[in-house]
PDB file of N, CA and C in Angstrom:
ATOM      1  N   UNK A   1     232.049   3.774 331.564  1.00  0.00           N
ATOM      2  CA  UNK A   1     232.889   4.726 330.854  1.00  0.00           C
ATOM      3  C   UNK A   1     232.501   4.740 329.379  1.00  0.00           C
ATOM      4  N   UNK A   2     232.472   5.806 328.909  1.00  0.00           N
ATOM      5  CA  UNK A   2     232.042   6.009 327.354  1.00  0.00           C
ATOM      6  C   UNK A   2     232.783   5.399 326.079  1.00  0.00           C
ATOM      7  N   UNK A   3     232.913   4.947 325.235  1.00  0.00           N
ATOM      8  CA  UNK A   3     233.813   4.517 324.228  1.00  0.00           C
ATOM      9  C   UNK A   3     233.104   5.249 323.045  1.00  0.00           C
ATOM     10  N   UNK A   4     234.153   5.448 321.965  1.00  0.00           N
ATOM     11  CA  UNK A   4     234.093   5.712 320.663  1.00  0.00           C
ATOM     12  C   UNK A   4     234.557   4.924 319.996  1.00  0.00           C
ATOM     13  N   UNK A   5     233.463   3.924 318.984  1.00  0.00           N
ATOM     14  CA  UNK A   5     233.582   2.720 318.331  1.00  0.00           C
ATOM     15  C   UNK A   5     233.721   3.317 316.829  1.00  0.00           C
ATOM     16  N   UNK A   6     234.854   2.349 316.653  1.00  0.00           N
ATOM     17  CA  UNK A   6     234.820   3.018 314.743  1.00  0.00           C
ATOM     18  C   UNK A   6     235.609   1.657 314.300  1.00  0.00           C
ATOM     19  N   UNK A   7     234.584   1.165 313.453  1.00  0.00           N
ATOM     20  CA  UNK A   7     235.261  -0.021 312.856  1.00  0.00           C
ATOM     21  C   UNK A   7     235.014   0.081 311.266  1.00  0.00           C
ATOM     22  N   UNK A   8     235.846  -0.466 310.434  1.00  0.00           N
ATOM     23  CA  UNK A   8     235.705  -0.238 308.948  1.00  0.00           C
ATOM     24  C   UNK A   8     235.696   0.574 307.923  1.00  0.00           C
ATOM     25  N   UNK A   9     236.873   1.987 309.241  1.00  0.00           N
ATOM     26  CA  UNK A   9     236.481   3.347 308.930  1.00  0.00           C
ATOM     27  C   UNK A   9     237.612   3.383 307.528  1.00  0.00           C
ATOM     28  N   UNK A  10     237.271   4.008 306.511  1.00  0.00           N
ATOM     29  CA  UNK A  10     237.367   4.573 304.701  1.00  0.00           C
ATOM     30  C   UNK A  10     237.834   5.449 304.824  1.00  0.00           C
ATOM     31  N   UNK A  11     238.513   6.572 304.294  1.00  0.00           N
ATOM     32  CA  UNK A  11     239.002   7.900 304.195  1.00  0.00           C
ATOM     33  C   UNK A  11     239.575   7.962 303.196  1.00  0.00           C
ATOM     34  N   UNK A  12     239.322   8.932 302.061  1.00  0.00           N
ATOM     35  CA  UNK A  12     239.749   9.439 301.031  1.00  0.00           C
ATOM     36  C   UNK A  12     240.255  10.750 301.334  1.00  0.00           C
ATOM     37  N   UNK A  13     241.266  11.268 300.283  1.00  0.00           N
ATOM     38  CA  UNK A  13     241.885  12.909 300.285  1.00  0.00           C
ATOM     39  C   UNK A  13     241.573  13.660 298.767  1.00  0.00           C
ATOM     40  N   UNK A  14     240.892  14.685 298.892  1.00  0.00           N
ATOM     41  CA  UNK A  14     240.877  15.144 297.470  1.00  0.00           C
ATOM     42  C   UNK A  14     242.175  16.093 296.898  1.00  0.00           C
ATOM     43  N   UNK A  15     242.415  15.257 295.636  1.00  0.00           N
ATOM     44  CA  UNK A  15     243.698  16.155 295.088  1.00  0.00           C
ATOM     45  C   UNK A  15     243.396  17.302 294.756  1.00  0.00           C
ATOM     46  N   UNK A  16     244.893  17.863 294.000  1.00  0.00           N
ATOM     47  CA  UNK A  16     244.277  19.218 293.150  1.00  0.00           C
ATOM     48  C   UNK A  16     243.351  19.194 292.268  1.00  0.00           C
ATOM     49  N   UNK A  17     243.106  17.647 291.502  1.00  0.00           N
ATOM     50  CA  UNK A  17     242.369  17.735 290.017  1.00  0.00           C
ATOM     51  C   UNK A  17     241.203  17.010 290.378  1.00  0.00           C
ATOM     52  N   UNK A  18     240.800  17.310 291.910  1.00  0.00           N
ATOM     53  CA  UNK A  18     239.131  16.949 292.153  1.00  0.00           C
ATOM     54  C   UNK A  18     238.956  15.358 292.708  1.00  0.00           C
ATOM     55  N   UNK A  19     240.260  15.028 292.077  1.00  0.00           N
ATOM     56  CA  UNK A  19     240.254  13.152 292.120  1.00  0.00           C
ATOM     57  C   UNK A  19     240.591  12.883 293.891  1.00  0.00           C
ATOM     58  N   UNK A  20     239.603  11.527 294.625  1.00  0.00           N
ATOM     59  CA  UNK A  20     239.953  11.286 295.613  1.00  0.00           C
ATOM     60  C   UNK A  20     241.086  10.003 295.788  1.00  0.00           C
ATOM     61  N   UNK A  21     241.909  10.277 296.797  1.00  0.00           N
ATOM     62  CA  UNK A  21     243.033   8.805 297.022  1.00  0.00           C
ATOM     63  C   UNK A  21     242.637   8.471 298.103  1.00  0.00           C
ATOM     64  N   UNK A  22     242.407   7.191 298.514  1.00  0.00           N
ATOM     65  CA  UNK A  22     242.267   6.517 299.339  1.00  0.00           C
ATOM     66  C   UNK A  22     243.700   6.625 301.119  1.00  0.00           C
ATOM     67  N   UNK A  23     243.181   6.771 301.710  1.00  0.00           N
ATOM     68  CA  UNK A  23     244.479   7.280 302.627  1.00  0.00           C
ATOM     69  C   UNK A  23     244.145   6.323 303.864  1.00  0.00           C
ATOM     70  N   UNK A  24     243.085   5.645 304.157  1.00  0.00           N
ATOM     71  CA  UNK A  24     242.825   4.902 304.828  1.00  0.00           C
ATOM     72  C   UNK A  24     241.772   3.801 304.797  1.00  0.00           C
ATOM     73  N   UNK A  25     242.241   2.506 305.274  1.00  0.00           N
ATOM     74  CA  UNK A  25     241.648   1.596 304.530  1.00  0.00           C
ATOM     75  C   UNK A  25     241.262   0.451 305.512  1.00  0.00           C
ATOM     76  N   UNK A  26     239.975   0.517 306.229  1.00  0.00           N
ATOM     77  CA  UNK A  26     239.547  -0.600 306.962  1.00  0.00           C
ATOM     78  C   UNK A  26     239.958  -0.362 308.161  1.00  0.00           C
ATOM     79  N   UNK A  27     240.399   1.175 309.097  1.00  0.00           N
ATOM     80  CA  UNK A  27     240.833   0.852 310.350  1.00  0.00           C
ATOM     81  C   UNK A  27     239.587   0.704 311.244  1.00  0.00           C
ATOM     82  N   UNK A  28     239.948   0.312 312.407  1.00  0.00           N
ATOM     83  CA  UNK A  28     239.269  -0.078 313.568  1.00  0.00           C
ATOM     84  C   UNK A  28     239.574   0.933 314.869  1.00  0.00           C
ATOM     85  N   UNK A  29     239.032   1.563 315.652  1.00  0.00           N
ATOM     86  CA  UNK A  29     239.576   1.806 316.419  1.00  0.00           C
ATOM     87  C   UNK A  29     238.694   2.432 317.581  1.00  0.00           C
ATOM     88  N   UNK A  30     239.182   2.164 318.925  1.00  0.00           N
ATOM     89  CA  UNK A  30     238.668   2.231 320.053  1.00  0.00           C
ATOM     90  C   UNK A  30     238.974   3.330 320.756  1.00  0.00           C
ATOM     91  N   UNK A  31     238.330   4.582 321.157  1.00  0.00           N
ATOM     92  CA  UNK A  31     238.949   5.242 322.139  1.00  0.00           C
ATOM     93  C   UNK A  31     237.726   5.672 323.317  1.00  0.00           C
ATOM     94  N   UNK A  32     238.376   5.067 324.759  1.00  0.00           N
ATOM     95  CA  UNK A  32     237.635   5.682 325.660  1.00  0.00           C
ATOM     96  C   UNK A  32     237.816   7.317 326.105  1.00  0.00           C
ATOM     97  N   UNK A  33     236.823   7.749 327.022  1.00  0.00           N
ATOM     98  CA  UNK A  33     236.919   8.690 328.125  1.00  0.00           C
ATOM     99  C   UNK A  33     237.916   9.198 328.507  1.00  0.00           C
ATOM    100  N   UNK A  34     238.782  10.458 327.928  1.00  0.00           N
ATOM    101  CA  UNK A  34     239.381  11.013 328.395  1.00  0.00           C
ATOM    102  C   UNK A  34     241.147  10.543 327.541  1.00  0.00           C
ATOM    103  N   UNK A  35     240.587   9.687 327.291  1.00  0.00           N
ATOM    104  CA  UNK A  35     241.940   9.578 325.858  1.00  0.00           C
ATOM    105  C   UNK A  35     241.922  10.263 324.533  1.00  0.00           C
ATOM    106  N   UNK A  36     243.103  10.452 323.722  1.00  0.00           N
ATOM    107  CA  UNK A  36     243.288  11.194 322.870  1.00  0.00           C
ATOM    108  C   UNK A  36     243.878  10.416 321.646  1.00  0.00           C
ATOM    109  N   UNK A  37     243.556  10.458 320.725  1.00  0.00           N
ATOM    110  CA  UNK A  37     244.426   9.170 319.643  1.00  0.00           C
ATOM    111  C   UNK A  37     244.661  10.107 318.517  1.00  0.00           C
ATOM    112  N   UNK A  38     245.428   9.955 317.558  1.00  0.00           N
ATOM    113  CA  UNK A  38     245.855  10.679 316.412  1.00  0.00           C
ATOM    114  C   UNK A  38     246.256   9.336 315.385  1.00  0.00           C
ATOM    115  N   UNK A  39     245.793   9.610 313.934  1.00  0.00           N
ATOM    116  CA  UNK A  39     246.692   9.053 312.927  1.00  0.00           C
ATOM    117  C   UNK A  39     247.173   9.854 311.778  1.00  0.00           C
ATOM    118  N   UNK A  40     248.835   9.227 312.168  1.00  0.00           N
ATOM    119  CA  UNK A  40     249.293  10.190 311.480  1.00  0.00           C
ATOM    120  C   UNK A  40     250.718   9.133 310.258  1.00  0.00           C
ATOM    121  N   UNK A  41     250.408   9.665 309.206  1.00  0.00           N
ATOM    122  CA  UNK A  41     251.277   9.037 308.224  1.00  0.00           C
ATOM    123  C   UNK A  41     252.528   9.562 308.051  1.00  0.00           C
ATOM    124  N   UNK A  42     253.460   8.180 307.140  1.00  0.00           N
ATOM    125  CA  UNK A  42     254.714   8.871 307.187  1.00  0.00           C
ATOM    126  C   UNK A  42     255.022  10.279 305.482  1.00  0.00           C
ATOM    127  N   UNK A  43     254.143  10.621 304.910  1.00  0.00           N
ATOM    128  CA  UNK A  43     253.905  11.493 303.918  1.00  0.00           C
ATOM    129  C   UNK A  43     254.168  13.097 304.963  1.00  0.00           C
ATOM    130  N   UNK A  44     252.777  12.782 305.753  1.00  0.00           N
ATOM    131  CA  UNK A  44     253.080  14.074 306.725  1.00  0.00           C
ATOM    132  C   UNK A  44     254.009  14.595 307.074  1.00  0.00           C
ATOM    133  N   UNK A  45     254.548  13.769 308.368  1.00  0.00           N
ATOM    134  CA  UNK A  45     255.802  14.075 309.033  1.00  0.00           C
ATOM    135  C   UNK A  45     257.241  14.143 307.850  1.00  0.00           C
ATOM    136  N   UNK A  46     257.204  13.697 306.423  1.00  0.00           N
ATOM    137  CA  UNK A  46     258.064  14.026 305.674  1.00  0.00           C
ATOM    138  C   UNK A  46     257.897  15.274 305.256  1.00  0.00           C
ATOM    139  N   UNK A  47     257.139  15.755 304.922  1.00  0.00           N
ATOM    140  CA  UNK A  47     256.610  17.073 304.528  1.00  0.00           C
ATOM    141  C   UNK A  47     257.319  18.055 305.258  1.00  0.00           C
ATOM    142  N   UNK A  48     257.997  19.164 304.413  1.00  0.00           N
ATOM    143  CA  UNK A  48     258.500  20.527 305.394  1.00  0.00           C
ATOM    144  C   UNK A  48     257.482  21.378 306.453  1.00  0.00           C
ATOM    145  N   UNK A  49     257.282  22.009 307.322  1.00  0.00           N
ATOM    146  CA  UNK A  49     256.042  22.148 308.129  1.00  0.00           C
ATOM    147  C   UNK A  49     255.959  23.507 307.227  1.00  0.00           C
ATOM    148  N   UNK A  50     255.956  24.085 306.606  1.00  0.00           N
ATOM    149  CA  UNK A  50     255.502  25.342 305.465  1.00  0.00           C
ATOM    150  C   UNK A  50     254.974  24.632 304.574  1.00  0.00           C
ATOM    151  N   UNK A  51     255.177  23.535 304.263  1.00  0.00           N
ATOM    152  CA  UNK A  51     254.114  23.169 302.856  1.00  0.00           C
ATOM    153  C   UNK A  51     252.768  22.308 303.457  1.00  0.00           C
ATOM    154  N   UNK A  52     253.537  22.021 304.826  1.00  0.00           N
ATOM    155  CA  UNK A  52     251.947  20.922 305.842  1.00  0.00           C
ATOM    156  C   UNK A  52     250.634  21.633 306.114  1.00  0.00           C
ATOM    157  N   UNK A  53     251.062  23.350 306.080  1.00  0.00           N
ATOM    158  CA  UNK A  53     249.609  24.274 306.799  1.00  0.00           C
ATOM    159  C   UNK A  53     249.740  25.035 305.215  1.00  0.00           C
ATOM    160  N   UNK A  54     249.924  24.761 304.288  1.00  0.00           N
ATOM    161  CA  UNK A  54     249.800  25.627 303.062  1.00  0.00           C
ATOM    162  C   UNK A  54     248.089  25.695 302.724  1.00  0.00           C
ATOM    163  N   UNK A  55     248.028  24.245 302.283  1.00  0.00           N
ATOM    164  CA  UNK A  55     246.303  24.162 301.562  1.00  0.00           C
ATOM    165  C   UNK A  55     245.705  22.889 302.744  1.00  0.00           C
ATOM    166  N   UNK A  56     244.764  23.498 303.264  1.00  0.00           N
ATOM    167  CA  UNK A  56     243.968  22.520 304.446  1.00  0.00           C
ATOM    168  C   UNK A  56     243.376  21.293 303.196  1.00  0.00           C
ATOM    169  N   UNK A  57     243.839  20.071 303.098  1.00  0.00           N
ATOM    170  CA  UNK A  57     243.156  19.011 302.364  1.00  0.00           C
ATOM    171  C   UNK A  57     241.809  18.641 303.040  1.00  0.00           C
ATOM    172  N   UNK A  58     240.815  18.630 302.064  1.00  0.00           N
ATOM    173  CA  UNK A  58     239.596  18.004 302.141  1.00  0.00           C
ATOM    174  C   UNK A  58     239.317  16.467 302.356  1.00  0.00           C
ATOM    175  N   UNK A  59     239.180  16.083 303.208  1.00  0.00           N
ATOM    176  CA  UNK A  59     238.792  14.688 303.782  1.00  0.00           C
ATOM    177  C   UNK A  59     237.292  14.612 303.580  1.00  0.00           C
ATOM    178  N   UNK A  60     236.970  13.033 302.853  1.00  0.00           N
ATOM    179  CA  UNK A  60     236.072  12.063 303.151  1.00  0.00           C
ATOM    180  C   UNK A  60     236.276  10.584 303.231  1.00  0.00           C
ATOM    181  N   UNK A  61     235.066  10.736 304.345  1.00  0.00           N
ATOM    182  CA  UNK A  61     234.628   9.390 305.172  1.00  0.00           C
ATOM    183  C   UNK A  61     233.695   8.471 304.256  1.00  0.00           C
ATOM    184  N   UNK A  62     234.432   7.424 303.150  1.00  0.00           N
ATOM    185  CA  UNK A  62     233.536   7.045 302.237  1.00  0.00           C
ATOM    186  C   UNK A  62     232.850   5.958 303.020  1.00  0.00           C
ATOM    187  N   UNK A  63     233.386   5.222 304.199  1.00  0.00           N
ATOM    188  CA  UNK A  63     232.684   3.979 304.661  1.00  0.00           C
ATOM    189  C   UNK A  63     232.978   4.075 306.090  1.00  0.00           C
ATOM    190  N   UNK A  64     231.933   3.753 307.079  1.00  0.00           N
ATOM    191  CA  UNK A  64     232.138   3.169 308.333  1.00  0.00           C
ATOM    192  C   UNK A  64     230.995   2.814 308.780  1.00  0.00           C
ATOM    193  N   UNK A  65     231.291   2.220 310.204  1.00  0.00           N
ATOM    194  CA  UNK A  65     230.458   1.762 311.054  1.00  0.00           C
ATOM    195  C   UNK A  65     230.474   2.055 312.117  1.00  0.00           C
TER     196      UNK A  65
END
């Protein structure tokens, strides 16, 4: 069965003023064949769902393996 290995994975968010924040820090994570995984913070789900699909945020992957 296939796996998707991600260990040491980094993620930054770029603000309005260009600057990146760190949003994830060192996860690990395993997903086989036919599974589905999501991470999701508690910023998000606080968020009204009109301001969540307003501006699509730019994600980078500063580190993994």
């Amino acid at each position: 069965m296939a796996t998707l290995e991600i260990r040491d994975l980094h993620v930054s968010v770029e603000e309005a003023a260009g600057t990146l924040r760190e949003i994830l820090r060192g996860v690990d994570l395993n997903v086989n064949a036919g599974e589905t995984h999501a991470i999701m913070g508690r910023t998000a789900l606080a968020s009204p769902p009109w301001l969540r699909h307003r501006r699509a945020p730019k994600y980078h992957v500063t580190q993994a393996r």
